[in-house]
C-alpha atoms as a PDB file:
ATOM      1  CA  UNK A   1       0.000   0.000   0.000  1.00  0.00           C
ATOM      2  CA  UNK A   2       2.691   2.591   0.835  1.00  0.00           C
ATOM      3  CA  UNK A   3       3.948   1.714  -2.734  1.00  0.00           C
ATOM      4  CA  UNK A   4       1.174   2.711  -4.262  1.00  0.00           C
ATOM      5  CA  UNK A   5       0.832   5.837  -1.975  1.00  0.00           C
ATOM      6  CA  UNK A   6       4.178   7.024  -2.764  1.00  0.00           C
ATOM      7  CA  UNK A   7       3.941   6.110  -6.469  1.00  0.00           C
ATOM      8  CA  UNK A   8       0.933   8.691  -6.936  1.00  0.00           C
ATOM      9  CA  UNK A   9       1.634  10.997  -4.520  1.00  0.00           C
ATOM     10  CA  UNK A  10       2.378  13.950  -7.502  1.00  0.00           C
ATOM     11  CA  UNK A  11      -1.565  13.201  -8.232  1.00  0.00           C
ATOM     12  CA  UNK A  12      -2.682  13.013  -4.672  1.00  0.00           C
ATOM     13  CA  UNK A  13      -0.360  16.419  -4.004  1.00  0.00           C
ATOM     14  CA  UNK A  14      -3.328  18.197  -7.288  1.00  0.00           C
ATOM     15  CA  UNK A  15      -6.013  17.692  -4.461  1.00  0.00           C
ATOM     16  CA  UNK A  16      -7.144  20.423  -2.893  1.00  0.00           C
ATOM     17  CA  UNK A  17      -7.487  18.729   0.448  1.00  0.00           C
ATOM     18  CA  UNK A  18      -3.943  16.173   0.061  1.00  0.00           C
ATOM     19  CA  UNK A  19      -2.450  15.699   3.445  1.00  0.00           C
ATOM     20  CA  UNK A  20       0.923  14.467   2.737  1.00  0.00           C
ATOM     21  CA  UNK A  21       0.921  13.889   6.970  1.00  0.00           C
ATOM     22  CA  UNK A  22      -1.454  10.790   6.313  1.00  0.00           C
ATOM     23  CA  UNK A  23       0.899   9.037   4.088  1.00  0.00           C
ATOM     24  CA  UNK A  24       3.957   9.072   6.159  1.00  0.00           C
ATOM     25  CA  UNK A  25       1.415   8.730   9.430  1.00  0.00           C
ATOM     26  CA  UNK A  26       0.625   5.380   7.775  1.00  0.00           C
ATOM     27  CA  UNK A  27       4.209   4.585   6.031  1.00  0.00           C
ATOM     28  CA  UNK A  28       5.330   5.151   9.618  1.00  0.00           C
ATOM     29  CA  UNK A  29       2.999   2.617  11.043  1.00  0.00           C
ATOM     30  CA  UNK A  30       3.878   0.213   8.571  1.00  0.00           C
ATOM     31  CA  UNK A  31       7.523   0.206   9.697  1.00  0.00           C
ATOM     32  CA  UNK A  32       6.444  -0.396  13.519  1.00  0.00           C
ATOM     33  CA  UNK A  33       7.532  -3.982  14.898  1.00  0.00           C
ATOM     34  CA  UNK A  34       6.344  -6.315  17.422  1.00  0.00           C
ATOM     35  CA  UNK A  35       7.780  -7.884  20.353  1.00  0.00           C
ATOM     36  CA  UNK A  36       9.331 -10.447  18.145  1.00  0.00           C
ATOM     37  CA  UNK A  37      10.478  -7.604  15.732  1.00  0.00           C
ATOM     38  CA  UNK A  38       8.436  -8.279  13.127  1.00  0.00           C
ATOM     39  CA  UNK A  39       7.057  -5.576  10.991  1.00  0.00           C
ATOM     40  CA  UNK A  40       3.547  -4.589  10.930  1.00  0.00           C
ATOM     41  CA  UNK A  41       2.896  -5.442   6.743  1.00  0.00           C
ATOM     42  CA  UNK A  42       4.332  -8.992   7.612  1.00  0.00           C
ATOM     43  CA  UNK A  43       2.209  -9.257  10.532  1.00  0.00           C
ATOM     44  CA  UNK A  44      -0.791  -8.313   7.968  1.00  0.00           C
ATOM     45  CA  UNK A  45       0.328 -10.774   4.985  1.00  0.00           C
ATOM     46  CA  UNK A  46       1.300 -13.517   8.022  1.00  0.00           C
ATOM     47  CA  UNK A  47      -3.039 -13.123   8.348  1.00  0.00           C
ATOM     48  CA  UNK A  48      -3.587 -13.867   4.764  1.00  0.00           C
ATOM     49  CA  UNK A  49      -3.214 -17.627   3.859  1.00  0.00           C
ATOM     50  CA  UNK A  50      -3.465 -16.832   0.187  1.00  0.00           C
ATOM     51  CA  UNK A  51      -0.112 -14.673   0.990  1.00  0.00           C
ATOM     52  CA  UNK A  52       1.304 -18.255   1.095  1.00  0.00           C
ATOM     53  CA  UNK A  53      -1.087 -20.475  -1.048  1.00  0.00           C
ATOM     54  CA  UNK A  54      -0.933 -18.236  -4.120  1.00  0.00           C
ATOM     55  CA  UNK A  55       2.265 -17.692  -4.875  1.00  0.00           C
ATOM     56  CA  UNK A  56       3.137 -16.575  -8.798  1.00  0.00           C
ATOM     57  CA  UNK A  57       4.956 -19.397 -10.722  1.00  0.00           C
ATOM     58  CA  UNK A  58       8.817 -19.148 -10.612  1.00  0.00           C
ATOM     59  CA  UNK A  59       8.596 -17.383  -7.447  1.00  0.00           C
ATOM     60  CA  UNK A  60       9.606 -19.039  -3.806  1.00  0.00           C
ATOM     61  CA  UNK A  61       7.235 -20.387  -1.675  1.00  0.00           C
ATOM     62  CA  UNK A  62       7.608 -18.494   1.450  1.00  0.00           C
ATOM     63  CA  UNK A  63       5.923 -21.970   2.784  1.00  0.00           C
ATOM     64  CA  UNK A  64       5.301 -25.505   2.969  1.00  0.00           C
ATOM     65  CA  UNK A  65       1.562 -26.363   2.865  1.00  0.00           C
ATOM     66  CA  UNK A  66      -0.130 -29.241   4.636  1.00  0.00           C
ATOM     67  CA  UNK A  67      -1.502 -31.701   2.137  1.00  0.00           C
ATOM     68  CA  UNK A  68      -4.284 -32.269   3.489  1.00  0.00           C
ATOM     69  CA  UNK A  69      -7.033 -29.758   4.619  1.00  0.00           C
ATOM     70  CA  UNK A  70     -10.435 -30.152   6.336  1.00  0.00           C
ATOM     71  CA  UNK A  71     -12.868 -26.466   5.660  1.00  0.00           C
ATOM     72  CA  UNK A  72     -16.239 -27.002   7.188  1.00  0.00           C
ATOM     73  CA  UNK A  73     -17.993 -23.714   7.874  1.00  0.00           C
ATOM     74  CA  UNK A  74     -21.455 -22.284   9.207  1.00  0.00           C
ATOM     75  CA  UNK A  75     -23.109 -20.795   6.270  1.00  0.00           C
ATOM     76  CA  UNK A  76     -24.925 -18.359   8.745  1.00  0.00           C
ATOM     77  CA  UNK A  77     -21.671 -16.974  10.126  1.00  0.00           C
ATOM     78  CA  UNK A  78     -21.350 -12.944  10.867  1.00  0.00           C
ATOM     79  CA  UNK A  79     -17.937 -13.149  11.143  1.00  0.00           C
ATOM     80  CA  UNK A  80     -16.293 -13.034   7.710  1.00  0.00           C
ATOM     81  CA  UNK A  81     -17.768 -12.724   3.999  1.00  0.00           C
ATOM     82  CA  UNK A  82     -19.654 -16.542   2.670  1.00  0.00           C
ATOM     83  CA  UNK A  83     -16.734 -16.043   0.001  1.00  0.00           C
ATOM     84  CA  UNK A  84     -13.865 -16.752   2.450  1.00  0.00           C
ATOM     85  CA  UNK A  85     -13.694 -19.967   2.694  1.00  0.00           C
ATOM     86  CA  UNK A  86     -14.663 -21.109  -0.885  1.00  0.00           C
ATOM     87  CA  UNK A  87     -12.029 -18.788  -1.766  1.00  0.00           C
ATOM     88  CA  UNK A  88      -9.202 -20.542   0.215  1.00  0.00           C
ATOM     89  CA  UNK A  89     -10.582 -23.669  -0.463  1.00  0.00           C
ATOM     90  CA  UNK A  90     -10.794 -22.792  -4.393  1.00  0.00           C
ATOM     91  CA  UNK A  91      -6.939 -21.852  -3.801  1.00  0.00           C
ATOM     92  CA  UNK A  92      -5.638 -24.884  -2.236  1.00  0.00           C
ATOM     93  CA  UNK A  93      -7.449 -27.348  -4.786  1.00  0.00           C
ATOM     94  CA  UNK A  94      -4.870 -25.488  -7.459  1.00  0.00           C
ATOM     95  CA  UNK A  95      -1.854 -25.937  -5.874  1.00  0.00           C
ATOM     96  CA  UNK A  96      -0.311 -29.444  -6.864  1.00  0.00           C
ATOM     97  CA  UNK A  97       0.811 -29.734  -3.289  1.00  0.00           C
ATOM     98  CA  UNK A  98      -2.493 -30.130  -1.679  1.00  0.00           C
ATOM     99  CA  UNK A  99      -3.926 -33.639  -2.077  1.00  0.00           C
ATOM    100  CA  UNK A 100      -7.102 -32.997  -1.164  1.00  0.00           C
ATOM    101  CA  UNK A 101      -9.568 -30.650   0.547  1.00  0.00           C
ATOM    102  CA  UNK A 102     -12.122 -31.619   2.161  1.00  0.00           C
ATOM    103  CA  UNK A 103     -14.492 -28.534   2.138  1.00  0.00           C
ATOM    104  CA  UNK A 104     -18.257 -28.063   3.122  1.00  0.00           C
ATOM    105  CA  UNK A 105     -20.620 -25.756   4.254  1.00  0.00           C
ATOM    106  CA  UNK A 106     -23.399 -26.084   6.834  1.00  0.00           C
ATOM    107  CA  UNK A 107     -26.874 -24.656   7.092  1.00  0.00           C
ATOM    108  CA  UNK A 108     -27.508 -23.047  10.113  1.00  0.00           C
ATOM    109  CA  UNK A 109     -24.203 -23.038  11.666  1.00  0.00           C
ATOM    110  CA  UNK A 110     -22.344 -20.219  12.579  1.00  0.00           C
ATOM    111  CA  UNK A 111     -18.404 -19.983  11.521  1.00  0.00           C
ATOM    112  CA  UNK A 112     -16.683 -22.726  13.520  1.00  0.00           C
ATOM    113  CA  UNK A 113     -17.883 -25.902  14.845  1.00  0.00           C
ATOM    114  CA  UNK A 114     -20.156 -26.793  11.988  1.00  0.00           C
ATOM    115  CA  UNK A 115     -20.925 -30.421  11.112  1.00  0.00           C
ATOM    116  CA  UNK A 116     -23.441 -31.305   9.510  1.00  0.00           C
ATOM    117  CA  UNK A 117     -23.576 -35.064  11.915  1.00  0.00           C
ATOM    118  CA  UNK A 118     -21.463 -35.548  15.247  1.00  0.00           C
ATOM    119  CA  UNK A 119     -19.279 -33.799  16.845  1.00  0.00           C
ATOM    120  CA  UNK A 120     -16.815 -31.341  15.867  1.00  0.00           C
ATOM    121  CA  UNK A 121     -13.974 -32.746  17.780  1.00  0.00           C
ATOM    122  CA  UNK A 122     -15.028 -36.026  17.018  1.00  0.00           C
ATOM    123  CA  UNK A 123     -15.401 -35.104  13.672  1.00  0.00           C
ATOM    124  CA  UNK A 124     -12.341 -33.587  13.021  1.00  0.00           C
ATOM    125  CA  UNK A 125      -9.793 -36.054  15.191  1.00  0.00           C
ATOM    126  CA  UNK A 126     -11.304 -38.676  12.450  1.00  0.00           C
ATOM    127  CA  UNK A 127      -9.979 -37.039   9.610  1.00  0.00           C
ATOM    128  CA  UNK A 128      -6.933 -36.917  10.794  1.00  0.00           C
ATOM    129  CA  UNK A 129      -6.528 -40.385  11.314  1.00  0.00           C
ATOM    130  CA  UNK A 130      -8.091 -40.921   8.012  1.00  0.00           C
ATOM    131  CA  UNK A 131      -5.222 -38.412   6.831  1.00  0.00           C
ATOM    132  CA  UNK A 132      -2.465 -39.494   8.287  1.00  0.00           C
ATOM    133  CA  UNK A 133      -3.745 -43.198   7.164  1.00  0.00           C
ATOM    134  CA  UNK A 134      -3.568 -42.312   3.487  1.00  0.00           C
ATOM    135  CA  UNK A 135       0.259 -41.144   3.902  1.00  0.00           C
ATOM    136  CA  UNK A 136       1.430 -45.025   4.427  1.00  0.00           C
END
C-alpha cells in the first residue's frame, strides 16, 4: 500500500485537500515492529493464507503447505464474507501440493464448529486419522 501511496503521490499532491501527513502517518505505522520484531505489513500478509497459497509461478514459496485440509464452515456466520472460505478452499485445490480438501458448508451453523452429523472434535480427530492413514 505505501507503494502505491508514494507512487501517486504527484496526483494526490493536485487535491485540494492532500495531506501528505497521512501518508507518512501510515508509512510510519507500517515500519512499527512487534515484540518479536516483526514488521507490521508482515504481521498483515502472516493473516492472509493466500499470501502463502498463491504464490506466482517461478517465485519461492515463502511456505510448505499441509496436504491435506479439512474447511467445514457455518453458512450463517457474521464473522467473515460466505466467500472466504470457498475462496481458500478454491486456492488450495490449485496448488499441486495439496492432495485434497475436504471442504463443506453447513446450514444453520455459525463460523466454527459446523458439522453437519457428530461432533466437531469427534469429527475432526477422524480425519486426521483418516489423513495421516492415506500417507502409508
Amino acid at each position: 500500500m505505501t507503494y502505491f501511496m508514494e507512487k501517486r503521490q504527484n496526483t494526490y499532491k493536485n487535491y485540494s485537500d492532500y495531506d501528505d501527513s497521512i501518508r507518512q502517518a501510515y508509512e510510519g505505522d507500517m515500519n512499527n515492529v512487534d515484540a518479536l520484531h516483526v514488521d507490521t505489513l508482515t504481521r498483515q500478509l502472516m493473516y492472509d493464507p493466500m499470501t502463502f497459497i498463491l504464490v506466482p509461478a517461478g517465485e519461492k514459496k515463502p511456505s510448505t503447505l499441509a496436504k491435506h485440509w479439512r474447511i467445514h464452515t457455518g453458512i450463517s456466520q457474521g464473522d467473515t464474507a460466505l466467500t472466504t472460505e470457498v475462496n481458500l478452499a478454491l486456492a488450495l485445490k490449485q496448488r499441486k501440493d495439496v492432495e485434497d480438501v475436504d471442504f463443506a458448508t453447513v446450514w444453520e451453523k455459525k463460523h466454527t464448529m459446523a458439522e453437519r452429523t457428530g461432533s466437531s472434535t469427534e469429527n475432526f480427530i477422524q480425519w486426521v486419522k483418516d489423513s495421516v492413514a492415506s500417507e502409508k
